[in-house]
Structures are given as C-alpha cells and as structure tokens.
N, C-alpha and C. Protein backbone atom coordinates (compact mmCIF):
# COMPACT_ATOMS: atom_id res chain seq x y z
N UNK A 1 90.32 95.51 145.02
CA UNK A 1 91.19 96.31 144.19
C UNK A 1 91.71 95.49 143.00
N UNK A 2 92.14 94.40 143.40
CA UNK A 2 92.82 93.38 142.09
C UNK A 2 91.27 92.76 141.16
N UNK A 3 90.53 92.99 141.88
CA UNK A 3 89.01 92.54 140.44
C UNK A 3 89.00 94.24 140.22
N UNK A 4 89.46 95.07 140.39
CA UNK A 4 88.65 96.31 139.45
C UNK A 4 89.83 96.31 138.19
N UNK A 5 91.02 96.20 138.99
CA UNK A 5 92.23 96.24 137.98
C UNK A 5 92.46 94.98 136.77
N UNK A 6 91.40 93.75 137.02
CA UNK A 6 91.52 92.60 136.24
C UNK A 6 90.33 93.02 135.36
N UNK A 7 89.56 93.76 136.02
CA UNK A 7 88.33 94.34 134.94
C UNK A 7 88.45 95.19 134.03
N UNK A 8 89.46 96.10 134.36
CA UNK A 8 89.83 97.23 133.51
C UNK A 8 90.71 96.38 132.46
N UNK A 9 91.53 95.45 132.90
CA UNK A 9 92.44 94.44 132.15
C UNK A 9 91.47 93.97 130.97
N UNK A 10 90.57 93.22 131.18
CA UNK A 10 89.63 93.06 130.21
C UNK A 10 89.00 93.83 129.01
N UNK A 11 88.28 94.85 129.66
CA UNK A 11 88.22 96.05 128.89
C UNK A 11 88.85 96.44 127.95
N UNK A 12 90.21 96.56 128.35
CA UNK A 12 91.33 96.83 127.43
C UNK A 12 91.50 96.00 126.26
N UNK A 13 91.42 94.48 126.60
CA UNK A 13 91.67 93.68 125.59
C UNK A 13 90.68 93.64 124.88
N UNK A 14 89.02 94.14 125.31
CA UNK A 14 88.24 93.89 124.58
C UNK A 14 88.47 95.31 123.29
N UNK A 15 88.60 96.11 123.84
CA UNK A 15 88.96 97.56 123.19
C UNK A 15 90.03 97.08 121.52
N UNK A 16 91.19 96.47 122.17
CA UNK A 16 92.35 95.85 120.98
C UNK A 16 91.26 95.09 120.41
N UNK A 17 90.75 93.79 120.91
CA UNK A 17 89.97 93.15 119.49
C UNK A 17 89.12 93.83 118.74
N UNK A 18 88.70 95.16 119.29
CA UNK A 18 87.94 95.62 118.48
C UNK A 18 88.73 96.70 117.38
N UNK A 19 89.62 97.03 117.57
CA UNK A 19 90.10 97.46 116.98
C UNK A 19 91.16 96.75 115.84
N UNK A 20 91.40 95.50 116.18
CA UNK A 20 91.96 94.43 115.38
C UNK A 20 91.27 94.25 114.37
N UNK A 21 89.76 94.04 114.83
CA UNK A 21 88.79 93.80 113.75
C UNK A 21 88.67 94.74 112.77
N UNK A 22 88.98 95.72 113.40
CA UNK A 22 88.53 96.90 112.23
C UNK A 22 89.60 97.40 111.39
N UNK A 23 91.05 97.02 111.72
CA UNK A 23 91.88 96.83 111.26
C UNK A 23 92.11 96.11 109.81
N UNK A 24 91.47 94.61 110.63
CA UNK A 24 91.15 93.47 109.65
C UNK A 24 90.35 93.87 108.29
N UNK A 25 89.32 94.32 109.03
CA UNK A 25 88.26 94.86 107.93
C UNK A 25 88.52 95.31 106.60
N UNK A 26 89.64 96.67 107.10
CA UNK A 26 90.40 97.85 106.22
C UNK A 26 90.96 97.14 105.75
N UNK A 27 91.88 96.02 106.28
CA UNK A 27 93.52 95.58 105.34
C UNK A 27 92.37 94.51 104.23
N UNK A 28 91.26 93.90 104.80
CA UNK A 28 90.86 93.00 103.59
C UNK A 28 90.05 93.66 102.80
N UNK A 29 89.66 95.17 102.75
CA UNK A 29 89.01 95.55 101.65
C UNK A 29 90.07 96.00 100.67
N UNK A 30 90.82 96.77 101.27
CA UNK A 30 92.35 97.23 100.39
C UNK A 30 92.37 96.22 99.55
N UNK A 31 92.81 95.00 100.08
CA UNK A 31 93.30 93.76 99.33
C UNK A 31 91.79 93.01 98.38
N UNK A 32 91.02 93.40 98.28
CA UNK A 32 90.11 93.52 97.72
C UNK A 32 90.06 94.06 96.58
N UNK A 33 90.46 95.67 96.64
CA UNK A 33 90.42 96.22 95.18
C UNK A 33 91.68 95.61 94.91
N UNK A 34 92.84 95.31 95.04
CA UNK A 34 94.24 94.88 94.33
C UNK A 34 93.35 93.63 93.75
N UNK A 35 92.96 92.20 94.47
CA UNK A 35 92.50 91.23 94.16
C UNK A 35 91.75 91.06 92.70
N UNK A 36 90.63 92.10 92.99
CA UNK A 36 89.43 92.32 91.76
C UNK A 36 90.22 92.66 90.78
N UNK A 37 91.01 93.84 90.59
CA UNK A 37 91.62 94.09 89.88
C UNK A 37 92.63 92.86 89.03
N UNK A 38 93.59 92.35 89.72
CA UNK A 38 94.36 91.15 89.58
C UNK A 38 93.55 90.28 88.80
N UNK A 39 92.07 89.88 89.30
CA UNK A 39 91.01 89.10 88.74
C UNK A 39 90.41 88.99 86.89
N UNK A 40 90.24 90.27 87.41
CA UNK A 40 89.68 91.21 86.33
C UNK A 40 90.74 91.35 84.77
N UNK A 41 92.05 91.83 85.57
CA UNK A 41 92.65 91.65 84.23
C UNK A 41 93.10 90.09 83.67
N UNK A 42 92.90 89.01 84.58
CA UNK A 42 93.92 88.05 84.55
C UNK A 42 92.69 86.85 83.63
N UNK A 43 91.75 87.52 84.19
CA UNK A 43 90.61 86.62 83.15
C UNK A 43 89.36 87.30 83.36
N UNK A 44 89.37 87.92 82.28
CA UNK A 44 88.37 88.81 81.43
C UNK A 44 87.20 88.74 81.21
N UNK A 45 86.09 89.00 81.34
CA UNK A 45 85.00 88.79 81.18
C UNK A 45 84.15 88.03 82.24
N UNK A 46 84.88 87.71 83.59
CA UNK A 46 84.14 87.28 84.04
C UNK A 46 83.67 88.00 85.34
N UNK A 47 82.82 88.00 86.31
CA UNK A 47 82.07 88.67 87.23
C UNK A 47 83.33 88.43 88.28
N UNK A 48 84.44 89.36 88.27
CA UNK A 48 85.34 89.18 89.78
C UNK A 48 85.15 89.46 91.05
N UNK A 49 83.71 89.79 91.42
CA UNK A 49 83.71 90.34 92.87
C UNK A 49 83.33 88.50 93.35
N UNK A 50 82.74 87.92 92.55
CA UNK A 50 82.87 86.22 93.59
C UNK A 50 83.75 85.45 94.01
N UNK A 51 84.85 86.01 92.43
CA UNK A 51 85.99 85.11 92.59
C UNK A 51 87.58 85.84 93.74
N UNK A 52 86.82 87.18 93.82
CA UNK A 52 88.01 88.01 94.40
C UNK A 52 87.45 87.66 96.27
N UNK A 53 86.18 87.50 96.57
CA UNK A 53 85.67 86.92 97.95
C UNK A 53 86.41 85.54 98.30
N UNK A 54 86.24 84.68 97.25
CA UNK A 54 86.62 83.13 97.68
C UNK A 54 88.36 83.27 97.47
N UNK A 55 89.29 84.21 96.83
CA UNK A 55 90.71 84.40 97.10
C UNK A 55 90.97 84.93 98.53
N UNK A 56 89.99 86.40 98.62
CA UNK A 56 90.34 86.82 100.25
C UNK A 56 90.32 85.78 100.98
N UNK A 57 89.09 84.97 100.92
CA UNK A 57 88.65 84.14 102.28
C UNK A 57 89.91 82.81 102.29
N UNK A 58 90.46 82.63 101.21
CA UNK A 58 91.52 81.60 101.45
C UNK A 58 92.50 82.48 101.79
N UNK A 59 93.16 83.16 101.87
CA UNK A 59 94.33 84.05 101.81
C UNK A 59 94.71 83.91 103.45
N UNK A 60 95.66 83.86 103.83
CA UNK A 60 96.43 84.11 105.57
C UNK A 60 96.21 86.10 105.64
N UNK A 61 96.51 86.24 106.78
CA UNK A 61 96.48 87.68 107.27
C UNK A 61 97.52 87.61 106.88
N UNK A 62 98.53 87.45 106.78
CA UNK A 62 100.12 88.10 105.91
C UNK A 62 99.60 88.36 104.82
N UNK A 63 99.17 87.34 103.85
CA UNK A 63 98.89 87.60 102.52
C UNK A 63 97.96 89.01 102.10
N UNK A 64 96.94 88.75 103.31
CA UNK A 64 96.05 89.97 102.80
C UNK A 64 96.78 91.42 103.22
N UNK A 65 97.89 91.38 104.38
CA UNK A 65 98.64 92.88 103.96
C UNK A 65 99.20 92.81 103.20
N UNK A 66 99.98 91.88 102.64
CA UNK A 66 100.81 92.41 101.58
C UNK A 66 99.94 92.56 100.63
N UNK A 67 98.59 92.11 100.15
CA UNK A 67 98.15 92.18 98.94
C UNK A 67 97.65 93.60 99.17
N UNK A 68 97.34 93.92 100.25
CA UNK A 68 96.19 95.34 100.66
C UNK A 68 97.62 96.64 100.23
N UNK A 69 98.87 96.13 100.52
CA UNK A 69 99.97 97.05 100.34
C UNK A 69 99.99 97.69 99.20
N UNK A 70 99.66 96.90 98.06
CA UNK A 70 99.91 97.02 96.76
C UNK A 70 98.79 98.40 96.39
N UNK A 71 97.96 98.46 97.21
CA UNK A 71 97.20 99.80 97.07
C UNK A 71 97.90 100.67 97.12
N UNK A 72 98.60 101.33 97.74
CA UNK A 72 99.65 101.93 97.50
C UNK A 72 101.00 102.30 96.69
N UNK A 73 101.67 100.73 96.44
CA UNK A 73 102.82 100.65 96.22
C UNK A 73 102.60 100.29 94.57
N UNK A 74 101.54 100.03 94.22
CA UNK A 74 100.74 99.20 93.13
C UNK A 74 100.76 97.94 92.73
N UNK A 75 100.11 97.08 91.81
CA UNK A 75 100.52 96.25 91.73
C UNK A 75 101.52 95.68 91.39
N UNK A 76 102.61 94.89 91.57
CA UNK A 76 103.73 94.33 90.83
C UNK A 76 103.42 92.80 90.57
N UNK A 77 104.24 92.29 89.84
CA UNK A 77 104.27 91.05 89.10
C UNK A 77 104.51 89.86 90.43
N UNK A 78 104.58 90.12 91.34
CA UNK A 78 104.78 89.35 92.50
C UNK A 78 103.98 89.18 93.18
N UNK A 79 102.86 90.28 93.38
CA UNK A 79 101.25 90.26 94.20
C UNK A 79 100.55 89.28 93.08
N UNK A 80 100.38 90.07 91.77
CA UNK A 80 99.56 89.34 90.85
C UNK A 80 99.73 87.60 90.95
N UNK A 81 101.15 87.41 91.05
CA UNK A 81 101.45 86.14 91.19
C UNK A 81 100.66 85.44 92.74
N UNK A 82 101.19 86.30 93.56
CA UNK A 82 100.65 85.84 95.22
C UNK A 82 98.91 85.52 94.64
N UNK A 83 98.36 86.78 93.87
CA UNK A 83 96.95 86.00 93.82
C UNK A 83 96.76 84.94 93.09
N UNK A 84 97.41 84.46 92.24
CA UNK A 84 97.02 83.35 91.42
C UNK A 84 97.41 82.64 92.29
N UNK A 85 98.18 82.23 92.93
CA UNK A 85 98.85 81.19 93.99
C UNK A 85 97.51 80.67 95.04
N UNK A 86 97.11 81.59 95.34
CA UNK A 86 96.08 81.28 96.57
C UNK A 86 94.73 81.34 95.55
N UNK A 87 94.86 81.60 94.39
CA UNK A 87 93.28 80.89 93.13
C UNK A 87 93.25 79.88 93.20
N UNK A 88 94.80 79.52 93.35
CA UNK A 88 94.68 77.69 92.82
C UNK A 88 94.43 76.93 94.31
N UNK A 89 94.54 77.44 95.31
CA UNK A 89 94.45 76.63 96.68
C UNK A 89 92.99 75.89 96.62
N UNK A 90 93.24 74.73 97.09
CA UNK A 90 91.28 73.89 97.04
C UNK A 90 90.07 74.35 97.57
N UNK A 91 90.88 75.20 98.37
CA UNK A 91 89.54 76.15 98.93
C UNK A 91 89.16 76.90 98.51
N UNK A 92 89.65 77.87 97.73
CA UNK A 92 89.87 78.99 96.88
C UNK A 92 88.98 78.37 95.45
N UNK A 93 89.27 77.49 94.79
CA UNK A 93 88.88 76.67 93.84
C UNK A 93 87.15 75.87 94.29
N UNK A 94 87.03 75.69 95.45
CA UNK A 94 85.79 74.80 95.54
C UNK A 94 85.00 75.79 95.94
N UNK A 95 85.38 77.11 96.23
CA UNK A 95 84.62 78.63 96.79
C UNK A 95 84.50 78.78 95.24
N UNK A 96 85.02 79.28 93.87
CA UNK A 96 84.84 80.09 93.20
C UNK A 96 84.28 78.71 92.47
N UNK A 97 83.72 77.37 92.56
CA UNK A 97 83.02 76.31 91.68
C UNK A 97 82.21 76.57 92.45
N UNK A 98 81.65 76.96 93.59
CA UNK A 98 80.22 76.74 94.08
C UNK A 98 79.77 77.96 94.05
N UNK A 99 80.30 79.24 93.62
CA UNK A 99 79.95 80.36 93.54
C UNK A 99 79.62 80.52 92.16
N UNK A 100 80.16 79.60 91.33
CA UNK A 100 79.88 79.90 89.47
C UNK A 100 78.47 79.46 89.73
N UNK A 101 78.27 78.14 90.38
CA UNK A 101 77.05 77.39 90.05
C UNK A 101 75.85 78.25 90.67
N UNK A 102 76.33 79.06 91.73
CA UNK A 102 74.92 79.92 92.02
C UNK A 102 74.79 81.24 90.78
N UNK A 103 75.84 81.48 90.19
CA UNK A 103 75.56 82.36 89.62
C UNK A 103 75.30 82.06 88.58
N UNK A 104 75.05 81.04 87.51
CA UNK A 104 74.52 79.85 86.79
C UNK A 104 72.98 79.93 86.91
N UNK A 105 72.26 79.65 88.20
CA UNK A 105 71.41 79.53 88.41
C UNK A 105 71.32 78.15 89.11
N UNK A 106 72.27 77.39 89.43
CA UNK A 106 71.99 75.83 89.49
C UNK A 106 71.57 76.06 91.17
C-alpha cells in the first residue's frame, strides 16, 4: 500500500515539472517579445532575435517574469533598464560576441 501511494507521489511530481516547464516556456517567450523589442529599439539595425536569446539565457527566473509581465503592463523605463543590466552581464556579452561572429560568417 505505501509503494502504490509513493508511486502515485511521484507521478504527481512528475506531472508539476511538467507543467513548470511549460510554464517556463510561456513566461520566457513573453519575455522574449518585451526583450526583442527593448533590443530592437535600444540599438537599431541590428538582427535582435540573437541578442534577445543570449539576454533570456542570462536572465534569473525572477527576471524573466517580470520582463514577460511587461507584456501586459507594457514596457516601462525600469524593464528596459532590467534588460540592459543583464546585456552587460559576461555571459550575456560573450553569448551575443560569439553569436555576432557566427553571423559574420567567422
């Protein structure tokens, strides 16, 4: 009886991660269009879907709801800021230098 009930226990948790994930998914595409956007106006002319990948991928899960919020609430001068903040992080920076150079051709 206590392994069917530790099995169902499992189950369950496997059920939440999956739904965490998909959670995840949603809140980092949201924060995606705010990002590109943010990108896009903040420096012009250049291809933002590489540089808006290497901001998500540095970004904490706080950051990416609040940035995903702004879909809604729109952007304000405080997200825009949150994204430049995490542009400049080294990871963020050595993602969008090795992403120029493929798109370069190098």
């Amino acid at each position: 009886m206590r392994v069917a009930a530790a099995c169902g226990a499992l189950a369950s948790l496997g059920a939440c991660d999956v739904a965490g994930q998909a959670a995840d998914a949603v809140a980092r595409d949201r924060a995606k269009v705010v990002v590109n956007s943010v990108v896009a106006s903040r420096f012009p002319g250049i291809n933002a879907a590489p540089v808006t990948d290497c901001i998500i991928d540095a970004a904490s899960s706080g950051e990416i709801i609040r940035i995903a919020g702004a879909t809604v609430t729109g952007i304000t001068p405080e997200i825009s800021q949150e994204v430049v903040v995490i542009a400049r992080r080294p990871e963020s920076v050595q993602c969008i230098a090795r992403n120029s150079l493929v798109l370069l051709g190098s």
